[in-house]
N, C-alpha and C. Protein backbone atom coordinates (compact mmCIF):
# COMPACT_ATOMS: atom_id res chain seq x y z
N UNK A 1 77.79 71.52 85.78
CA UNK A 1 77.40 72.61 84.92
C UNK A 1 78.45 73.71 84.99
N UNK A 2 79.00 74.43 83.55
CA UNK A 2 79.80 75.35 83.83
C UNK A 2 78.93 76.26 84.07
N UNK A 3 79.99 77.59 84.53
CA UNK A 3 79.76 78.61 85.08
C UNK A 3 80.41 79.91 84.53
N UNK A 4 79.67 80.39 83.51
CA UNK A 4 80.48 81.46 82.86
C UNK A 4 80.78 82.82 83.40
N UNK A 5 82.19 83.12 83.11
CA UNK A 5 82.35 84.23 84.06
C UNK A 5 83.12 85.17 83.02
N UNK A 6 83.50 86.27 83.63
CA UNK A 6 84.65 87.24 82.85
C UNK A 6 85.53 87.41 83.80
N UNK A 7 87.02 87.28 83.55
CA UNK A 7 88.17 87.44 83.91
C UNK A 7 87.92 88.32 84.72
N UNK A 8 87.76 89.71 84.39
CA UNK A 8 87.25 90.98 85.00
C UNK A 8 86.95 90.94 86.29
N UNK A 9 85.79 90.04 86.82
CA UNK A 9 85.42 89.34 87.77
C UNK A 9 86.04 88.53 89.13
N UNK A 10 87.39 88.04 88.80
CA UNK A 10 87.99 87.45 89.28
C UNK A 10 88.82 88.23 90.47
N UNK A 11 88.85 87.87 91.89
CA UNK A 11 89.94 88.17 92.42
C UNK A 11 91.15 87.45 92.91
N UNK A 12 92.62 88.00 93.32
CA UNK A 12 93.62 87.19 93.57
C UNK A 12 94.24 87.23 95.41
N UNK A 13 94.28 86.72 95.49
CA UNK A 13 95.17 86.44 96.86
C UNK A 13 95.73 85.20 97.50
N UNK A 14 96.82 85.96 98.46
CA UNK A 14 97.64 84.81 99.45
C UNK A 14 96.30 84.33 99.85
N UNK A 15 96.97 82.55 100.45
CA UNK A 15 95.87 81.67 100.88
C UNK A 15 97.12 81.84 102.16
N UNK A 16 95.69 81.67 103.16
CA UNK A 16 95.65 81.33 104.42
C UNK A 16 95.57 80.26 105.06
N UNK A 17 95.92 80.33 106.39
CA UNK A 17 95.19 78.73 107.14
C UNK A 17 94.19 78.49 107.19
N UNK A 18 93.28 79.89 107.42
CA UNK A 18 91.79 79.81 107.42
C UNK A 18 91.05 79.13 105.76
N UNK A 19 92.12 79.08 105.20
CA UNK A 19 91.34 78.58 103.74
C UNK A 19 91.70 77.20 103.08
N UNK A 20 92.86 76.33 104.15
CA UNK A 20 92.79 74.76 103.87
C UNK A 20 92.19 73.96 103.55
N UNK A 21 90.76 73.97 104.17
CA UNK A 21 89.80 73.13 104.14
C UNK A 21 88.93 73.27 103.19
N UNK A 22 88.74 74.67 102.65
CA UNK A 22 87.87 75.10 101.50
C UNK A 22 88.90 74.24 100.18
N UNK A 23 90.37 74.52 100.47
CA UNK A 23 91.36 74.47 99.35
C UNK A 23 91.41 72.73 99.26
N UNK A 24 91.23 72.02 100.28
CA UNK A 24 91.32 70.43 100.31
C UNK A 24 89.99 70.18 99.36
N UNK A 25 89.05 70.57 100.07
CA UNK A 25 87.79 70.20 99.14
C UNK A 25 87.72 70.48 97.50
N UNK A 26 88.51 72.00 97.24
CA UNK A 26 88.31 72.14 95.69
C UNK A 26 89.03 71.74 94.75
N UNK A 27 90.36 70.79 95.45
CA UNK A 27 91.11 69.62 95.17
C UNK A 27 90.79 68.10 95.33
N UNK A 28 90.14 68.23 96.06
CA UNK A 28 89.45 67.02 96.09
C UNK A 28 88.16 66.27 94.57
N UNK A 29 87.52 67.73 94.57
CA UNK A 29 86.76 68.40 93.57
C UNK A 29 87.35 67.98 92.31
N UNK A 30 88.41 68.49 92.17
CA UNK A 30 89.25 69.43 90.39
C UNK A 30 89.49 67.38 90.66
N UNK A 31 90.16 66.74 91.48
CA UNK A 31 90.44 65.65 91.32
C UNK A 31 89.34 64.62 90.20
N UNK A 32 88.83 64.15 90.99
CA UNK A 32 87.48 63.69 90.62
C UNK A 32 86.99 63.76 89.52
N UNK A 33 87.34 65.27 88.71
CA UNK A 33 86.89 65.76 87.53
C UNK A 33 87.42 64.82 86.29
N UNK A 34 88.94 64.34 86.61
CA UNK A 34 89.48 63.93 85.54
C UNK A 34 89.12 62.33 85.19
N UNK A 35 89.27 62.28 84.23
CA UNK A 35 88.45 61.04 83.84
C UNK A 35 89.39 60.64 82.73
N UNK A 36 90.88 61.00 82.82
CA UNK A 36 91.81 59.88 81.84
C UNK A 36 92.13 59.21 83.54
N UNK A 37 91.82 59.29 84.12
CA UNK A 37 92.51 58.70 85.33
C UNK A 37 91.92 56.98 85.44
N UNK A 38 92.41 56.16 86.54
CA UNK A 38 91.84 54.95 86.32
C UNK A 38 90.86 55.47 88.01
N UNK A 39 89.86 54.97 88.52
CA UNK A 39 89.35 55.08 89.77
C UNK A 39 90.42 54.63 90.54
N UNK A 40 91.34 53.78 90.41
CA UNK A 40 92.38 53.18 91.40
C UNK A 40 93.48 54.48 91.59
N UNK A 41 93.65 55.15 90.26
CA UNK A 41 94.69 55.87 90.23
C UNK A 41 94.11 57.15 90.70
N UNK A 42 93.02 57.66 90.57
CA UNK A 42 92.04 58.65 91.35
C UNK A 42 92.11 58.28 92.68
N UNK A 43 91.86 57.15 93.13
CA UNK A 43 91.92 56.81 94.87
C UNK A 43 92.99 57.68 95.45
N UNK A 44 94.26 57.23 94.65
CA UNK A 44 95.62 57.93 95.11
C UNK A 44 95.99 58.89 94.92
N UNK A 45 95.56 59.13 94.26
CA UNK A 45 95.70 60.56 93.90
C UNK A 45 94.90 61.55 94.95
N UNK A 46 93.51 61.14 94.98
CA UNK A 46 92.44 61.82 96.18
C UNK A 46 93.59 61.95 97.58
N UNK A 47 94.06 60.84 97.80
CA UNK A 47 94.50 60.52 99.40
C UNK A 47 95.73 60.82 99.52
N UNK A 48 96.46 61.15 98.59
CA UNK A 48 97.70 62.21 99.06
C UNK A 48 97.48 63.23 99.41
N UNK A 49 98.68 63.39 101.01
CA UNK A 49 98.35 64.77 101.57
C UNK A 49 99.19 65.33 101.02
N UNK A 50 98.81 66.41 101.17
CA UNK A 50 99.39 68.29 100.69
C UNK A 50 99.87 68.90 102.14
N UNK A 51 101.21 69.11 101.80
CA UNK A 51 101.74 70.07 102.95
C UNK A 51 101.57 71.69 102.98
N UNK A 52 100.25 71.62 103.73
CA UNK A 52 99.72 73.00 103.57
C UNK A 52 101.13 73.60 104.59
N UNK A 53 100.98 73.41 105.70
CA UNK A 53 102.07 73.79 106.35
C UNK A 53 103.08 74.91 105.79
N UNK A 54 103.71 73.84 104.94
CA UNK A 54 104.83 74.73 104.27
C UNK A 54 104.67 75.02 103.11
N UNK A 55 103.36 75.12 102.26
CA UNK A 55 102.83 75.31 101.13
C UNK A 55 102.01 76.65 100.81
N UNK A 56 100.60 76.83 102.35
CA UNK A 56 99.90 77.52 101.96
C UNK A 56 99.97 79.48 101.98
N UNK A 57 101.89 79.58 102.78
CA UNK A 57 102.13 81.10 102.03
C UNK A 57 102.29 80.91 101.27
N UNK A 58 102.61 80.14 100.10
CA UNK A 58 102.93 79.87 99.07
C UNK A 58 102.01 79.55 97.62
N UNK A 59 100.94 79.78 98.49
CA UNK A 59 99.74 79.48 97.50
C UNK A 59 98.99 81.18 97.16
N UNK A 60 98.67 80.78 96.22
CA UNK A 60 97.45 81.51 95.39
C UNK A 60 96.55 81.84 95.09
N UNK A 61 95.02 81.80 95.66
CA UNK A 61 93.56 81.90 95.38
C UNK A 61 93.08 82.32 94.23
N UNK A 62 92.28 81.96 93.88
CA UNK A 62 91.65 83.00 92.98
C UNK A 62 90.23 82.79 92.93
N UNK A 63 89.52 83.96 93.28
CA UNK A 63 87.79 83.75 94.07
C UNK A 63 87.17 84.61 93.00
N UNK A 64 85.66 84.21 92.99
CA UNK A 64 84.80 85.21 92.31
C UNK A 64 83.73 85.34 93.00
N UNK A 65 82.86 86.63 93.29
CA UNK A 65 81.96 86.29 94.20
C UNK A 65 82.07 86.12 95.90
N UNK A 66 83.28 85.70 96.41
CA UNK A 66 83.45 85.44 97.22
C UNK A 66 83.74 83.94 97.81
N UNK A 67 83.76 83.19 96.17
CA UNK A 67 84.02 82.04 96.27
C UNK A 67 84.76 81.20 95.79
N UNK A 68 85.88 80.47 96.44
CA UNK A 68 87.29 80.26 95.88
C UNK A 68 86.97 79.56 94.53
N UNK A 69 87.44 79.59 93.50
CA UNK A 69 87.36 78.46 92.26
C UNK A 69 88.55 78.04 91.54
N UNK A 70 89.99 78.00 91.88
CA UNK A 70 91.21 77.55 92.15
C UNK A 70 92.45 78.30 92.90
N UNK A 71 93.41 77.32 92.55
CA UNK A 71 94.65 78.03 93.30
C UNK A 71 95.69 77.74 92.76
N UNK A 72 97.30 77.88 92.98
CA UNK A 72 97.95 77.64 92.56
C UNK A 72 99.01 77.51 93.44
N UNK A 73 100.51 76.80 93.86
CA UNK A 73 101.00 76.66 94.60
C UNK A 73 102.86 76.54 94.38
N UNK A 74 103.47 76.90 94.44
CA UNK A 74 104.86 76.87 94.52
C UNK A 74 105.87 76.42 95.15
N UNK A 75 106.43 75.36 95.11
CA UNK A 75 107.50 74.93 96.06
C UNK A 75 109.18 75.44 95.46
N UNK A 76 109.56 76.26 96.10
CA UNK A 76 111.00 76.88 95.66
C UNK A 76 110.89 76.97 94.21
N UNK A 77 111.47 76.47 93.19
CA UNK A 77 111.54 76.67 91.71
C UNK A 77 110.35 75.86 91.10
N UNK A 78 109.53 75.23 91.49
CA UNK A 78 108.61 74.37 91.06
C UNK A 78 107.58 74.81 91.25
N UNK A 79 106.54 74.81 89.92
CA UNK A 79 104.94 75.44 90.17
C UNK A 79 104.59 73.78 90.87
N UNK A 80 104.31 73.35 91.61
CA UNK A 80 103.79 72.45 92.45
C UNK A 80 102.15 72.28 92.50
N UNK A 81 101.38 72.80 92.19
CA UNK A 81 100.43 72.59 91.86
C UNK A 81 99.30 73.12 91.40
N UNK A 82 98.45 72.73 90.60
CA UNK A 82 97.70 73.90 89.72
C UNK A 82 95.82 73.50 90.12
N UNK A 83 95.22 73.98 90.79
CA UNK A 83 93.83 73.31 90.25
C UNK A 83 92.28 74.53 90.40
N UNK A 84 91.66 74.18 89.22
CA UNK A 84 90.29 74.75 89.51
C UNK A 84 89.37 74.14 89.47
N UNK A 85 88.28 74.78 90.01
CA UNK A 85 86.74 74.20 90.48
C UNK A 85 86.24 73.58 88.96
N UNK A 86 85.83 72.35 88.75
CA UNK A 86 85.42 71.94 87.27
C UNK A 86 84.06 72.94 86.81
N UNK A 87 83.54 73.62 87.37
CA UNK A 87 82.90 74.33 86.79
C UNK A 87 82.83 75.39 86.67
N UNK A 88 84.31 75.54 86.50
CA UNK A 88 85.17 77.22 86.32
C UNK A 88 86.58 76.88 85.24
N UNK A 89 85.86 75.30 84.95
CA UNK A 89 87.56 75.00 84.23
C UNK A 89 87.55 75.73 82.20
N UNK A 90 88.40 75.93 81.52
CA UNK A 90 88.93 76.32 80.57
C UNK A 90 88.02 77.96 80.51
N UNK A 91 88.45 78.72 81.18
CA UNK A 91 88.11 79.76 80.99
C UNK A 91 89.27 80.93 81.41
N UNK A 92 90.29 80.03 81.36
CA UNK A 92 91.28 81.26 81.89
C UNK A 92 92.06 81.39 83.10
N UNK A 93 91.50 80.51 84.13
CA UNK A 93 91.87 80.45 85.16
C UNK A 93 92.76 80.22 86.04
N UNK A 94 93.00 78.93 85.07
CA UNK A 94 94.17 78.31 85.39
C UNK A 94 95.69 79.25 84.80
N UNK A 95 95.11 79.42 83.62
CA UNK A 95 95.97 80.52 82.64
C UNK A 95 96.50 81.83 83.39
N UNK A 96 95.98 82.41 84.21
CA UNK A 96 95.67 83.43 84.92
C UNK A 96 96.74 83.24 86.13
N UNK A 97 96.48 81.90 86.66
CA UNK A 97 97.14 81.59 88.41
C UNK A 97 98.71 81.51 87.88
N UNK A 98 98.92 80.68 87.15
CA UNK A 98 100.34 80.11 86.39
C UNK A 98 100.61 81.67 86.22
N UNK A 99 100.52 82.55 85.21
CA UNK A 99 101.08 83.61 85.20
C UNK A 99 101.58 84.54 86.31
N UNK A 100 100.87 84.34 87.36
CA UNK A 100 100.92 85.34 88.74
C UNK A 100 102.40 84.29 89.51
N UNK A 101 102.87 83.05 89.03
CA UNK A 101 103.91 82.37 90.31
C UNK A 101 105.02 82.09 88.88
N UNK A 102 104.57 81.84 87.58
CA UNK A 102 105.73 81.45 86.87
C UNK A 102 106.90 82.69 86.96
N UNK A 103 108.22 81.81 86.75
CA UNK A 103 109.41 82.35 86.46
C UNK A 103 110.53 81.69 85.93
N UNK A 104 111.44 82.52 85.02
CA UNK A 104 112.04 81.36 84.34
C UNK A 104 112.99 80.61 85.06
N UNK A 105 113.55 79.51 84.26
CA UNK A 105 113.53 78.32 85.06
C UNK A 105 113.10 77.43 85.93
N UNK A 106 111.42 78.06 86.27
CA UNK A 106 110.72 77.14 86.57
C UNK A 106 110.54 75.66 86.14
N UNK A 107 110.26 74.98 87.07
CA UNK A 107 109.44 73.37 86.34
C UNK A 107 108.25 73.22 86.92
N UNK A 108 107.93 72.19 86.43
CA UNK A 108 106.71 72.01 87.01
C UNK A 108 106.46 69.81 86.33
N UNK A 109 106.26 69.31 87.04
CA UNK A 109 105.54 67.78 87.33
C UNK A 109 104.18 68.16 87.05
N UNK A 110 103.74 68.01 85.50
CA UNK A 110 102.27 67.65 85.11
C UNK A 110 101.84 66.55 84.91
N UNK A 111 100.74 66.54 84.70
CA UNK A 111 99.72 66.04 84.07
C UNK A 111 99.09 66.30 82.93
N UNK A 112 97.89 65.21 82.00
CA UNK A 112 97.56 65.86 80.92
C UNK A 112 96.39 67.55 81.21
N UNK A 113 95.76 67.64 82.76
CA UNK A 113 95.32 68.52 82.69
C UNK A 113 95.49 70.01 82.62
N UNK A 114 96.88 69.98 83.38
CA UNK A 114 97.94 70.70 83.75
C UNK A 114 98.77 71.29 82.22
N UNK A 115 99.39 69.98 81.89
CA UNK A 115 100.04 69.92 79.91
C UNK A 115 99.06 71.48 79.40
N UNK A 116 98.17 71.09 79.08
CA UNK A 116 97.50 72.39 78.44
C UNK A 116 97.67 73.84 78.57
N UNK A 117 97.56 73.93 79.62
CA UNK A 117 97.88 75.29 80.42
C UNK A 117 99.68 75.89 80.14
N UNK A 118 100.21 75.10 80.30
CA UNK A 118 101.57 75.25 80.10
C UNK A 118 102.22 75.19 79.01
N UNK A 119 101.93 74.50 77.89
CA UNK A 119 101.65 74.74 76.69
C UNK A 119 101.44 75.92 76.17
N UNK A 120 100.31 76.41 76.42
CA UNK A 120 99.92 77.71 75.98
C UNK A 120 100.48 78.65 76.01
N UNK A 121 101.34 78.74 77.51
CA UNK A 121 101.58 80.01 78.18
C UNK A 121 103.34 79.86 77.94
N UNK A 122 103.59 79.03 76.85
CA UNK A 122 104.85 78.98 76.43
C UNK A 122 105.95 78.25 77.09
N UNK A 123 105.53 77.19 78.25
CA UNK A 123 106.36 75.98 79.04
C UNK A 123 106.73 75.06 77.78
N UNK A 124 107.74 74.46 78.24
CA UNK A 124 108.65 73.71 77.24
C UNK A 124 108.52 71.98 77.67
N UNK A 125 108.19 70.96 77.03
CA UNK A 125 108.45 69.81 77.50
C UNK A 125 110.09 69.45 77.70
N UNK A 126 110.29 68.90 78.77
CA UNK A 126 111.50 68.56 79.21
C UNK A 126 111.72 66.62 79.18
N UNK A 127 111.37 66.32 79.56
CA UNK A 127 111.26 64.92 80.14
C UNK A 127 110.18 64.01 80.48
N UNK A 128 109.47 62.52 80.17
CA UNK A 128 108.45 62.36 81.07
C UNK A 128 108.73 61.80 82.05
N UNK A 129 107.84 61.73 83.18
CA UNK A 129 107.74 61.12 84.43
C UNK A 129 107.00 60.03 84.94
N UNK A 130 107.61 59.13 84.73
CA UNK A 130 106.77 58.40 84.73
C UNK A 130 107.07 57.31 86.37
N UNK A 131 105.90 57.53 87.48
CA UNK A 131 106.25 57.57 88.89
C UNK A 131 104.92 56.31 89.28
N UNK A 132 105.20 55.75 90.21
CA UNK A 132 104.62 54.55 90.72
C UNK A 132 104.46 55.21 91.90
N UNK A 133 103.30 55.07 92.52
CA UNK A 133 102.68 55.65 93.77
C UNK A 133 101.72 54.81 94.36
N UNK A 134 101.82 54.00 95.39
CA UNK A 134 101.06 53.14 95.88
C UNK A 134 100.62 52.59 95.08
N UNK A 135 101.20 51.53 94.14
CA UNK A 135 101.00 50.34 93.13
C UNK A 135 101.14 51.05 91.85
N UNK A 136 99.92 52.55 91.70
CA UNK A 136 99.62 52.83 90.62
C UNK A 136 100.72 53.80 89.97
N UNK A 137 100.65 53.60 88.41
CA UNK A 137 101.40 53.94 87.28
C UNK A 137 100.74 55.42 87.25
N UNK A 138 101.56 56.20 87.07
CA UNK A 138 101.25 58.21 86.64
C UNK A 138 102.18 58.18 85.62
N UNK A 139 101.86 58.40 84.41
CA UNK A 139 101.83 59.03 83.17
C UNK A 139 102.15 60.40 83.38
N UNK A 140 103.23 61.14 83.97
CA UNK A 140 103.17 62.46 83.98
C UNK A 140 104.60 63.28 83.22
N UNK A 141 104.51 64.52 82.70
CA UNK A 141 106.00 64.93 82.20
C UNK A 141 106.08 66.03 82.69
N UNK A 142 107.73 66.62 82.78
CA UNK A 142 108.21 67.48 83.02
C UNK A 142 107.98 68.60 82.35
N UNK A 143 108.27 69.65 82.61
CA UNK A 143 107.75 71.20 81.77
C UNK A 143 108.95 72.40 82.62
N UNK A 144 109.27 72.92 81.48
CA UNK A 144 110.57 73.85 82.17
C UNK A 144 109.62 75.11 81.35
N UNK A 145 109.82 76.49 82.30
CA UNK A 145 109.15 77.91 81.86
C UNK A 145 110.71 78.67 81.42
């Protein structure tokens, strides 16, 4: 069930160590959600780790309430990863996180959920990607800001 909110509402901050486990789960979550995926290609996708380590100063929150509903993440020139709670999704959110880490000459490795967002906010298709990951085929393209 969505969850309607107003932007207004929203707060932003650095993610912590203390907030990995909340951030694994609402990735785990945003995962799950997508349904061009195959379940095989969801498996792998679920079970890749994330280097919080060297990721999570680098990350983004964005809570309402007091309760995280995505994030966003940066590796050197690359938005590296984008995700929100599915029942906080097309309301801005994602729209919102991307704006707070993009810069030009950014890239970014999407997806079709990802595609949208970047699109909008004026990212450029560059290239697709098309990557084999433990057997399975990813359909994904490049995006330059």
């Amino acid at each position: 069930m969505k969850t309607k909110l107003s932007l207004d509402n929203l707060d932003f901050r650095k993610g912590t160590q203390e907030d990995i486990k909340s951030l694994d789960l609402l990735k785990l979550k945003s995962i799950e959600n997508c349904n061009q995926y195959t379940i095989e290609q969801l498996n792998v996708w679920k079970h890749s780790q994330f280097d919080w380590i060297n990721m999570i100063d680098k990350t983004i929150i964005c809570y309402c309430n007091k309760k995280i509903v995505g994030f966003v993440s940066i590796k050197k020139n690359e938005l590296h990863s984008l995700y929100v709670d599915p029942s906080f999704q097309n309301q801005g959110i994602g729209n919102k996180l991307v704006s707070l880490v993009e810069t030009k000459g950014m890239c970014c490795d999407t997806n079709p959920n990802s595609e949208k967002v970047l699109i909008k906010r004026g990212w450029k298709f560059s290239s697709d990607n098309i990557k084999i990951v433990s057997g399975e085929t990813f359909y994904n393209k490049w995006y330059e800001f």
